[in-house]
C-alpha atoms as a PDB file:
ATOM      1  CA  UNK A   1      41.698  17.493  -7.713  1.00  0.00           C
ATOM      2  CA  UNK A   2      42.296  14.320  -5.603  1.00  0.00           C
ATOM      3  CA  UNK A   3      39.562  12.666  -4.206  1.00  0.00           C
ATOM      4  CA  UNK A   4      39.781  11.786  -0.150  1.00  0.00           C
ATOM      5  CA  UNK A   5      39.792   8.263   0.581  1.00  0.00           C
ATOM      6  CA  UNK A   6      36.138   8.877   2.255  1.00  0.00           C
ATOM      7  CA  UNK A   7      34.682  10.528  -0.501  1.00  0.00           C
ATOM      8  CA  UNK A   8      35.515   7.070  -2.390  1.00  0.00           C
ATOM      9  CA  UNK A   9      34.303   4.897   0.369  1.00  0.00           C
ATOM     10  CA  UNK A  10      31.107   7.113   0.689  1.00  0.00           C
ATOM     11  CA  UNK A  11      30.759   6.374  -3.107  1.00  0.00           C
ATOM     12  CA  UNK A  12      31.253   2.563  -3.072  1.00  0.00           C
ATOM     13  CA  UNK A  13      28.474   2.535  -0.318  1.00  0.00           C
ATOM     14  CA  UNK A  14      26.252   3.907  -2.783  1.00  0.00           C
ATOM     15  CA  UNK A  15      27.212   1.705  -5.301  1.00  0.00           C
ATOM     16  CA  UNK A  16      26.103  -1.185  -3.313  1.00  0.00           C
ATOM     17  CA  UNK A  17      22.776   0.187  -2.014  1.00  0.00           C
ATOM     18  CA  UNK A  18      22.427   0.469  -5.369  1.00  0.00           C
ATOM     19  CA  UNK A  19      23.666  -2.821  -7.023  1.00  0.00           C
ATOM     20  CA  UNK A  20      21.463  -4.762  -3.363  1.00  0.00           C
ATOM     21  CA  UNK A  21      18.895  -3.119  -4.812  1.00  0.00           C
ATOM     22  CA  UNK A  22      19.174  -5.395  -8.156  1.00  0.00           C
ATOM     23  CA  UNK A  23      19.387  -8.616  -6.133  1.00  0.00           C
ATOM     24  CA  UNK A  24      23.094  -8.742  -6.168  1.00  0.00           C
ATOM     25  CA  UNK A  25      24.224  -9.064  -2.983  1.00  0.00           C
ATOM     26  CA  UNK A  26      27.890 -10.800  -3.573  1.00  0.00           C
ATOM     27  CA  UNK A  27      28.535  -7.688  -6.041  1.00  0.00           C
ATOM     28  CA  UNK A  28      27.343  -5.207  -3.607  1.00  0.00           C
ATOM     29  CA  UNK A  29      29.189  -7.154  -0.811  1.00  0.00           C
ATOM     30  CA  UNK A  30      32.389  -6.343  -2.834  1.00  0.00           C
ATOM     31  CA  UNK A  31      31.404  -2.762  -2.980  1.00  0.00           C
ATOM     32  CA  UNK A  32      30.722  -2.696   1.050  1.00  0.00           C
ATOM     33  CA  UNK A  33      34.533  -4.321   1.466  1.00  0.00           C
ATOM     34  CA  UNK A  34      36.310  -2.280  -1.242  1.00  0.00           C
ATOM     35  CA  UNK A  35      34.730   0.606   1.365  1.00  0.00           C
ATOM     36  CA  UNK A  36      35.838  -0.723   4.819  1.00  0.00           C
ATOM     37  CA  UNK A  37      39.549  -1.061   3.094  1.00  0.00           C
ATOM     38  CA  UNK A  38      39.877   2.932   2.481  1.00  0.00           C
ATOM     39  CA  UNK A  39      38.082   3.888   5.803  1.00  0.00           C
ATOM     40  CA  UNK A  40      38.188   0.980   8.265  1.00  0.00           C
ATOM     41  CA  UNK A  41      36.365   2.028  10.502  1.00  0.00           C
ATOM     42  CA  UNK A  42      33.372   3.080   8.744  1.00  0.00           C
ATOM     43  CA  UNK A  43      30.293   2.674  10.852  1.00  0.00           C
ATOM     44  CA  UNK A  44      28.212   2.674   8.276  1.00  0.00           C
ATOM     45  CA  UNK A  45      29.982   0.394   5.854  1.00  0.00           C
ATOM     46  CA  UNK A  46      30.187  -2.235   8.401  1.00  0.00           C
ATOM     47  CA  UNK A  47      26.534  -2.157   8.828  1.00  0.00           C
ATOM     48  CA  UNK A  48      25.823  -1.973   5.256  1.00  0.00           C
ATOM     49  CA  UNK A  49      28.152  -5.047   5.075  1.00  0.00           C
ATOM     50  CA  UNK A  50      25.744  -6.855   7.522  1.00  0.00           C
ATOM     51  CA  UNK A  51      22.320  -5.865   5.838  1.00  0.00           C
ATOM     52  CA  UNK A  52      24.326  -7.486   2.488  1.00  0.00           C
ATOM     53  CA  UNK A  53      25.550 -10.884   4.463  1.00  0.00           C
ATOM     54  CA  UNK A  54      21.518 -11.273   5.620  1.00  0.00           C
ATOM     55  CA  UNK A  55      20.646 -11.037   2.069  1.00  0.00           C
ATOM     56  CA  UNK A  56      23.142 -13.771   1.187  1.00  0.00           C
ATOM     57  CA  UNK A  57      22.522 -15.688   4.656  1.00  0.00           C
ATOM     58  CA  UNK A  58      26.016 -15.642   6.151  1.00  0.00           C
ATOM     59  CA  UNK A  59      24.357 -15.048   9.745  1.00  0.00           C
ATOM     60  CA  UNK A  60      27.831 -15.406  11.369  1.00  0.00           C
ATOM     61  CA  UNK A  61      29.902 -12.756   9.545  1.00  0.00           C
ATOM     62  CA  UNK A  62      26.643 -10.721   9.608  1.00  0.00           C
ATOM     63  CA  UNK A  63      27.098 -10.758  13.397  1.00  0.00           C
ATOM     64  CA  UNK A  64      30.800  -9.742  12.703  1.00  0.00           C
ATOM     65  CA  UNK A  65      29.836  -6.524  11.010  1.00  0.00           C
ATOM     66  CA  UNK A  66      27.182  -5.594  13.001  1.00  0.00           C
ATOM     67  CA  UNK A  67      29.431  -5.990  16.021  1.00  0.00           C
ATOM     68  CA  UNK A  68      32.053  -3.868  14.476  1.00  0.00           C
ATOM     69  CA  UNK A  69      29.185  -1.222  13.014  1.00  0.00           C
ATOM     70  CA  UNK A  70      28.389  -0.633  17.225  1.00  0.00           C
ATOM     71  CA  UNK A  71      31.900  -0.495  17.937  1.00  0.00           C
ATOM     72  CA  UNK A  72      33.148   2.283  15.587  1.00  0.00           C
ATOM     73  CA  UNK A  73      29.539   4.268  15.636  1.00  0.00           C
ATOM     74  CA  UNK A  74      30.113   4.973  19.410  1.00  0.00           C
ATOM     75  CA  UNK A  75      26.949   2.407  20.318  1.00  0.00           C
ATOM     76  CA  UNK A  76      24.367   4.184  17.588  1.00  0.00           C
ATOM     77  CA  UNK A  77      20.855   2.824  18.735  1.00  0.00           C
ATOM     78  CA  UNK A  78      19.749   1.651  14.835  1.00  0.00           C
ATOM     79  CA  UNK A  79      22.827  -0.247  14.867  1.00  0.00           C
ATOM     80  CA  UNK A  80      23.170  -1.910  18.346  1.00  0.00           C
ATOM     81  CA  UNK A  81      18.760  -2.977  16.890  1.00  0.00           C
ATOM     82  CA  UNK A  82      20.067  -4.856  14.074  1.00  0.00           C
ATOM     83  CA  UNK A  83      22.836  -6.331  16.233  1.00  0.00           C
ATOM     84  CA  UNK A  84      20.195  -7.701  19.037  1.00  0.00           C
ATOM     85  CA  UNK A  85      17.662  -8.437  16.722  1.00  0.00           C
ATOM     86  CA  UNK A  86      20.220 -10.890  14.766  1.00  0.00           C
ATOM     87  CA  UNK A  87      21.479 -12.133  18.463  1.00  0.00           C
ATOM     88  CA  UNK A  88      17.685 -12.662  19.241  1.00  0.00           C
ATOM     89  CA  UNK A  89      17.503 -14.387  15.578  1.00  0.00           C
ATOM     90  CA  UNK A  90      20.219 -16.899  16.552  1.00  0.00           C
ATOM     91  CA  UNK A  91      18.707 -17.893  19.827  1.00  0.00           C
ATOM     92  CA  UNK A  92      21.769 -15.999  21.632  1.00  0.00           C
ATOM     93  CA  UNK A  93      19.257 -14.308  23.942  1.00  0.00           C
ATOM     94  CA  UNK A  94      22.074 -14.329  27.254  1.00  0.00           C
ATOM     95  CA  UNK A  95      24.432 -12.050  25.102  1.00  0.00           C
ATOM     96  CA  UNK A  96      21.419  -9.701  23.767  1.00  0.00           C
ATOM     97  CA  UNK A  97      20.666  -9.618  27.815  1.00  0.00           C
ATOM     98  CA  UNK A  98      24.239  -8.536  27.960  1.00  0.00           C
ATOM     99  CA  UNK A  99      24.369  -6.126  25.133  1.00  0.00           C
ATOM    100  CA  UNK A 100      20.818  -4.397  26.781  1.00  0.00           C
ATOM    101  CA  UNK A 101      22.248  -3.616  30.288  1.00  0.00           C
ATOM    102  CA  UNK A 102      25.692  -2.453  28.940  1.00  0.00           C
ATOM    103  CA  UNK A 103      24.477   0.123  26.937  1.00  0.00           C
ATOM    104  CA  UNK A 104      20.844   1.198  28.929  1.00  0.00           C
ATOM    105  CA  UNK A 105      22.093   4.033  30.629  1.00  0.00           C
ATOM    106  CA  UNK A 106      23.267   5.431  27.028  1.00  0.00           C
ATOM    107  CA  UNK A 107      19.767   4.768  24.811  1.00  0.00           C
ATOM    108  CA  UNK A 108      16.979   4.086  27.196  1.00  0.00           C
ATOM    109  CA  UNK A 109      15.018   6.718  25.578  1.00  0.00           C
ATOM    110  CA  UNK A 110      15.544   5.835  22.336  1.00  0.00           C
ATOM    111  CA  UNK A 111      12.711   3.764  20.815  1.00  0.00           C
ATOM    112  CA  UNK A 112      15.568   1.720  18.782  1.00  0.00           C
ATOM    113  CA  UNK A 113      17.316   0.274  21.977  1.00  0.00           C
ATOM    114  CA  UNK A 114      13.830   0.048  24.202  1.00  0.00           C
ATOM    115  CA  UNK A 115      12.110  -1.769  21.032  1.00  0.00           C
ATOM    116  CA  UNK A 116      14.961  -4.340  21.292  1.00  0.00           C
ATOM    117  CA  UNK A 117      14.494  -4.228  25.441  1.00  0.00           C
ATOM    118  CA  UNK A 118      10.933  -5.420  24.335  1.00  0.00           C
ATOM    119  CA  UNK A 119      11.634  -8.052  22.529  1.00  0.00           C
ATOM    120  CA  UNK A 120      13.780  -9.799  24.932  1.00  0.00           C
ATOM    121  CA  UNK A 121      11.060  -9.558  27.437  1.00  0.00           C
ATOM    122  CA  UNK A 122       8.627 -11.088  24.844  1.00  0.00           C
ATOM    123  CA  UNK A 123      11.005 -13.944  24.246  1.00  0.00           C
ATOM    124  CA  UNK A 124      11.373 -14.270  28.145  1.00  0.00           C
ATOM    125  CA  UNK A 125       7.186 -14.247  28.070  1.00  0.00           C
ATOM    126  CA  UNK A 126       7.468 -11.495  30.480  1.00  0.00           C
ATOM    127  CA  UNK A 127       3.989  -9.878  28.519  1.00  0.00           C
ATOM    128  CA  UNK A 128       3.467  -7.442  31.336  1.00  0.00           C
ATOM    129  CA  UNK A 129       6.829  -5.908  31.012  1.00  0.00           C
ATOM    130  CA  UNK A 130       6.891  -6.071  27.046  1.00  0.00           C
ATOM    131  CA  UNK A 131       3.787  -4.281  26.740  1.00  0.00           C
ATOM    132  CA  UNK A 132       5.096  -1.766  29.114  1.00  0.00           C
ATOM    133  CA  UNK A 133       8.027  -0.854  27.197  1.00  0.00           C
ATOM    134  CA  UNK A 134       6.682  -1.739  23.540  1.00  0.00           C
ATOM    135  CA  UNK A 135       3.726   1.044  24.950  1.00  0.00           C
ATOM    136  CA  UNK A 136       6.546   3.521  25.696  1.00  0.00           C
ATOM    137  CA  UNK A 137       8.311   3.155  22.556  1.00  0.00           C
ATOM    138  CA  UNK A 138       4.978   4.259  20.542  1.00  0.00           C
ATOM    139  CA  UNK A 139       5.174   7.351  22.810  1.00  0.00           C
ATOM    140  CA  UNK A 140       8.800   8.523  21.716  1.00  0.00           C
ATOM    141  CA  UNK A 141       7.488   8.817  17.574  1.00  0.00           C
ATOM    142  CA  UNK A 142       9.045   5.934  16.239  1.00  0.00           C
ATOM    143  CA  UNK A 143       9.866   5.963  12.347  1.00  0.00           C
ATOM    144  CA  UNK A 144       7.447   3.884  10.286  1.00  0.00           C
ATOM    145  CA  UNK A 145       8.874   0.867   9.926  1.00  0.00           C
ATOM    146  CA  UNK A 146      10.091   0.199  13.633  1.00  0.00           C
ATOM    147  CA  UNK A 147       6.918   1.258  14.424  1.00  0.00           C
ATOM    148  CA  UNK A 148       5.503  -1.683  12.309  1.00  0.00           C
ATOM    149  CA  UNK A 149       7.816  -4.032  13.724  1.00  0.00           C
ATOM    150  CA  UNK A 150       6.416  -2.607  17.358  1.00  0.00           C
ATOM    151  CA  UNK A 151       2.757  -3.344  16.248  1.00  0.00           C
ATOM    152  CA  UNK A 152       4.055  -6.706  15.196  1.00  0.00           C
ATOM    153  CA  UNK A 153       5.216  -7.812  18.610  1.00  0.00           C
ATOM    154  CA  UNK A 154       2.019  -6.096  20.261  1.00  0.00           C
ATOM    155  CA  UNK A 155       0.244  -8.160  18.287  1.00  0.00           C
ATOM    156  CA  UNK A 156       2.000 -11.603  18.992  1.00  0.00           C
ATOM    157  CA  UNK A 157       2.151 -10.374  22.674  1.00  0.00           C
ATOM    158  CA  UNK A 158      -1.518  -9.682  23.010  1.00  0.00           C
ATOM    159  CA  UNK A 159      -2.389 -13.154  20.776  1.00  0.00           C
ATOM    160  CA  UNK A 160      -0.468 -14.944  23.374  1.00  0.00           C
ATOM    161  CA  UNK A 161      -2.316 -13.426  26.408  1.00  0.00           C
ATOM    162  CA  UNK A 162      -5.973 -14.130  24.505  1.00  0.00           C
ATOM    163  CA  UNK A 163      -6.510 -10.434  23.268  1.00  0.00           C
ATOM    164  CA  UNK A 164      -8.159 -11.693  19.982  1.00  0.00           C
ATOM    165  CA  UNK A 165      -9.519  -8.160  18.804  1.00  0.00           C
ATOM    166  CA  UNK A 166      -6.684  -6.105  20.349  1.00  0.00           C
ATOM    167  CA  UNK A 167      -4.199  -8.687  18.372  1.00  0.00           C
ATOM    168  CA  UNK A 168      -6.134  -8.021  15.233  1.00  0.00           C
ATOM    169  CA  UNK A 169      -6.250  -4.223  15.256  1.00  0.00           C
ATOM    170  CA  UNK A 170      -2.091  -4.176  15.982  1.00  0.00           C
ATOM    171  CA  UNK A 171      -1.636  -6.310  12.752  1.00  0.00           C
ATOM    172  CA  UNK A 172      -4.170  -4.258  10.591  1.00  0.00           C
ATOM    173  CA  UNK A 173      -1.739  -1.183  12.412  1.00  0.00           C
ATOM    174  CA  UNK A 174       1.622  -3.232  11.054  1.00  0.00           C
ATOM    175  CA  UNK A 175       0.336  -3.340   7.780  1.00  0.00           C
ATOM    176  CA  UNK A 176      -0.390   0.233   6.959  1.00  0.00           C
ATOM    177  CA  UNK A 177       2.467   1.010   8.414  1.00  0.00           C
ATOM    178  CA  UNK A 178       4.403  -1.275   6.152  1.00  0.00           C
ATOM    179  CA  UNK A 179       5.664   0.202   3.341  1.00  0.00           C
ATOM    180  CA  UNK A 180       9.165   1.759   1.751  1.00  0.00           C
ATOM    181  CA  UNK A 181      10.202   4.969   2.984  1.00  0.00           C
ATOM    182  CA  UNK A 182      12.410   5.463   0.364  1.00  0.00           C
ATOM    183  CA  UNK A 183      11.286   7.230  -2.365  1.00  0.00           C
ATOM    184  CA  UNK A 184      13.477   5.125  -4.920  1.00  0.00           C
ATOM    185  CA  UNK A 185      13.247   1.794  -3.387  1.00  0.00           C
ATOM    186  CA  UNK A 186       9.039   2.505  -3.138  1.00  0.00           C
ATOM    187  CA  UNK A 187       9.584   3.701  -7.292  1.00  0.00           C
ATOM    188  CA  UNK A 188      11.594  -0.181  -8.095  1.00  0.00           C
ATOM    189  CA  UNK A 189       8.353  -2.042  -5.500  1.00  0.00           C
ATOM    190  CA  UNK A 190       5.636  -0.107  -7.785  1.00  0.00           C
ATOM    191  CA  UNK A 191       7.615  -0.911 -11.317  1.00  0.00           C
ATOM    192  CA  UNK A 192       8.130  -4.585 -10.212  1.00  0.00           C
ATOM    193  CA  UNK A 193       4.438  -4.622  -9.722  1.00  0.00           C
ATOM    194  CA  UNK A 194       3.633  -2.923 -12.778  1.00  0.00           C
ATOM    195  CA  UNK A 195       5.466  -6.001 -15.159  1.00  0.00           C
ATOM    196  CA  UNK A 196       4.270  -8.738 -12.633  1.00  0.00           C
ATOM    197  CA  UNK A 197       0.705  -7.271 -13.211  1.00  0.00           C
ATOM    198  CA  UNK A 198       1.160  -7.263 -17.154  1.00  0.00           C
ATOM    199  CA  UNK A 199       2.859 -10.842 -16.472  1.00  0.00           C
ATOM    200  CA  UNK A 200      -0.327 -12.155 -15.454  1.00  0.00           C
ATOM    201  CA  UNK A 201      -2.625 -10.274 -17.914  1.00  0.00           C
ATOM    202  CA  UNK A 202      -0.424 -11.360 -20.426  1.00  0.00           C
ATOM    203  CA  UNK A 203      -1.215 -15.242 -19.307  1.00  0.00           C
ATOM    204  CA  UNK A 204       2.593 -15.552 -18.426  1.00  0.00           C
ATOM    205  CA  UNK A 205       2.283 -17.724 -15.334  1.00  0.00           C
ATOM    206  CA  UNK A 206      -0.170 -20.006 -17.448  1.00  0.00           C
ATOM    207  CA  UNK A 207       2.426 -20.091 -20.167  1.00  0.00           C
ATOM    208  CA  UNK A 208       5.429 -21.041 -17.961  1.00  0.00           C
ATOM    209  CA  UNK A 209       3.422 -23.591 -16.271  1.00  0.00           C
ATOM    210  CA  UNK A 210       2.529 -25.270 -19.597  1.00  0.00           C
ATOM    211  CA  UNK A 211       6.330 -24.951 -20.757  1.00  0.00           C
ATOM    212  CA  UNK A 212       7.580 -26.343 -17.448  1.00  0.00           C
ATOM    213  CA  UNK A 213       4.839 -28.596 -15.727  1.00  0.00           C
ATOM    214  CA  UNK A 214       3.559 -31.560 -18.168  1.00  0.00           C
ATOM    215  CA  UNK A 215       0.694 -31.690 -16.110  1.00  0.00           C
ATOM    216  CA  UNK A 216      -0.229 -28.186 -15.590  1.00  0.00           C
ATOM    217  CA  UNK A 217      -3.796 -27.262 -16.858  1.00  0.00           C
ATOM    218  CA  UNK A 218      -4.856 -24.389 -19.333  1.00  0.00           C
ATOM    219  CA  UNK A 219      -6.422 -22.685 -16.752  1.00  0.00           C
ATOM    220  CA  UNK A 220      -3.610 -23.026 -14.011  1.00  0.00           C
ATOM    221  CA  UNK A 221      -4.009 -19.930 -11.070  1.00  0.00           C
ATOM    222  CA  UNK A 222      -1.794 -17.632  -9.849  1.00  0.00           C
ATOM    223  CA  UNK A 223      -0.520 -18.956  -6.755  1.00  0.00           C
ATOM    224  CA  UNK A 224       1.289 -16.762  -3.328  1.00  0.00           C
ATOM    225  CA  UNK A 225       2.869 -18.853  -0.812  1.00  0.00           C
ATOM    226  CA  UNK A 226       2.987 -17.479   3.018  1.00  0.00           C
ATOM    227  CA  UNK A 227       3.477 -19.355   6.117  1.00  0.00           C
ATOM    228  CA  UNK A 228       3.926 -18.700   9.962  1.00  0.00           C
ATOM    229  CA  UNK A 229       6.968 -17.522  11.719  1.00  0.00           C
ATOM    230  CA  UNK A 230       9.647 -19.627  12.772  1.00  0.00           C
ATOM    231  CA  UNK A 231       8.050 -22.721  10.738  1.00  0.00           C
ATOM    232  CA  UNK A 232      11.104 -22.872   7.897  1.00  0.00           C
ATOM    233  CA  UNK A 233      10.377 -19.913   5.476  1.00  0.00           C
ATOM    234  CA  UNK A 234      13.408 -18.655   5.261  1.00  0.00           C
ATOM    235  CA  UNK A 235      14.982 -21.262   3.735  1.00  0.00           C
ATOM    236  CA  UNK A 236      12.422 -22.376   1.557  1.00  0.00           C
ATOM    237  CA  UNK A 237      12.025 -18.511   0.715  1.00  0.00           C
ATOM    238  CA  UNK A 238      16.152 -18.335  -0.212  1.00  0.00           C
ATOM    239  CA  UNK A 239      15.542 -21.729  -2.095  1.00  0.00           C
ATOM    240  CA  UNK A 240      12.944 -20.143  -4.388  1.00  0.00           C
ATOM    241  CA  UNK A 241      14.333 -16.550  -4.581  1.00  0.00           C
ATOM    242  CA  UNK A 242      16.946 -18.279  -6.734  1.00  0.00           C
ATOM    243  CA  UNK A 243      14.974 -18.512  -9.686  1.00  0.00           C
ATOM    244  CA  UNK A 244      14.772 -15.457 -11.468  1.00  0.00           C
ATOM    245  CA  UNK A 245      11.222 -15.333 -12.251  1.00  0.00           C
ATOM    246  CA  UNK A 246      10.267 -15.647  -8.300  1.00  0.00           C
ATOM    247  CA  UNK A 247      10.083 -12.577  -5.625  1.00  0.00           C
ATOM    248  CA  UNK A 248      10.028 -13.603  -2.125  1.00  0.00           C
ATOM    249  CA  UNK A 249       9.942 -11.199   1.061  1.00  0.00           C
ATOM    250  CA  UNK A 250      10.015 -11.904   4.495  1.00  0.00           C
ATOM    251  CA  UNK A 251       8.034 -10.611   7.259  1.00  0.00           C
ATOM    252  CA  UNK A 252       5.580  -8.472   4.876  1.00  0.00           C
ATOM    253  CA  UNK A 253       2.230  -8.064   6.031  1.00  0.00           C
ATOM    254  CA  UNK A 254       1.444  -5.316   3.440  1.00  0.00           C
ATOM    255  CA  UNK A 255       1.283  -8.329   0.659  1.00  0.00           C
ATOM    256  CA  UNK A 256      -2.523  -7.879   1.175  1.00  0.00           C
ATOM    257  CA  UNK A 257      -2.510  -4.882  -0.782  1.00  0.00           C
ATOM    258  CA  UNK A 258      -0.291  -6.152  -3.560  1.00  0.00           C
ATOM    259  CA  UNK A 259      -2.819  -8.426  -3.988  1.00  0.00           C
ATOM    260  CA  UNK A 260      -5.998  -5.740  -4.173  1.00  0.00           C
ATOM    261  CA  UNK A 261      -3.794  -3.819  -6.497  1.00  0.00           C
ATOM    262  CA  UNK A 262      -3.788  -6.879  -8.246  1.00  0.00           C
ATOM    263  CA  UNK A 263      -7.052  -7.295  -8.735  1.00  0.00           C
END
């Protein structure tokens, strides 16, 4: 029996969720293209094809794909999110303005679109109005990790405004709200813990710091670098995530309990 051209592309999407998953993102980036060439316009393909360029960094034909992902999914709400939040990530706030008003009448019920509507009134430090809308999006049963990234900017919002305790309680929200939703991607987190946690019992970080540091004592200590937004993690994070024996995440807040696990 033949197979249809989208039954291929469908499986060459897979293929690079799965390969991303193994920290391959040029291999899965093939995958995501060899896709788009059977079914051009494949919504989903194109935005898989963006999540792959973030991984790798290439912001501007990450903004390509998303763009295209919007087009040919008739304006979906998850996608036109990623597309704003990556305008709002390259400062191109008058075009996420743009982006907001052409498509309100379509998604301004859906806590996707109004969490994005939220953020440009944060980075416009109109608090009043991003508290309004981030309180409406809670209201319309957000999935978990949107929700986190709501808490997040209630958090930042009410920091700003001097809200200390409010602040705290929306970032102790964010992270128990942060964690994998998928099943199989929560099963790889948990194993990669697992052989990190035997790493260190093992004394492995001790012995690669003798092996590779003259000066490195016996008793060197496990050491987790974090810093604040907008301050130059990234690219020190993509600098380190090249060596194979380092992890780095952005934006996690649940490290806290990879740490008491830890212990």
């Amino acid at each position: 029996m033949e197979i249809n051209d989208q039954v291929k592309a469908n499986a060459y999407i897979e293929l690079g969720d799965r390969v991303l998953l193994e920290k391959s993102p040029q291999d899965a980036e093939i995958c995501y293209r060899t896709a788009i060439e059977l079914i051009p316009e494949d919504s989903r393909a194109w935005y898989k094809l963006g999540q792959c360029q973030d991984a790798c960094r290439f912001h501007n034909q990450q903004l390509a794909s998303f763009r295209f992902a919007v087009q040919f999914s008739d304006h979906n709400p998850e996608y036109l999110y990623h597309l704003g939040c990556l305008l709002d990530q390259m400062n191109l706030l008058t075009e996420l303005d743009e982006l907001l008003k052409k498509n309100y009448d379509l998604c301004c019920n859906n806590p996707w679109f109004l969490t994005l509507d939220g953020i440009l009134q944060w980075r416009n430090e109109r608090w009043d109005a991003a508290k309004t809308i981030l309180n409406k999006c809670l209201t319309l049963n957000p999935v978990p990790i949107l929700e986190s990234k709501i808490q997040w900017l209630m958090g930042m919002i009410l920091d700003r405004i001097g809200h200390y305790q409010e602040a705290y309680d929306c970032f102790n929200r964010m992270n128990q709200l942060d964690t994998p939703e998928d099943l199989s991607l929560k099963k790889l987190y948990q194993d990669q813990i697992s052989h990190m946690k035997q790493y260190i019992s093992n004394g492995g970080i001790r012995d690669s710091l003798r092996t590779n540091t003259a000066s490195a004592s016996e008793s060197g200590p496990s050491v987790i670098l974090c810093g604040f937004p907008r301050s130059g993690n990234t690219l020190m994070g993509s600098i380190l995530n090249s060596h194979p024996q380092l992890v780095t995440r952005d934006e996690w807040g649940g490290v806290y309990k990879v740490i008491q696990w830890m212990k």
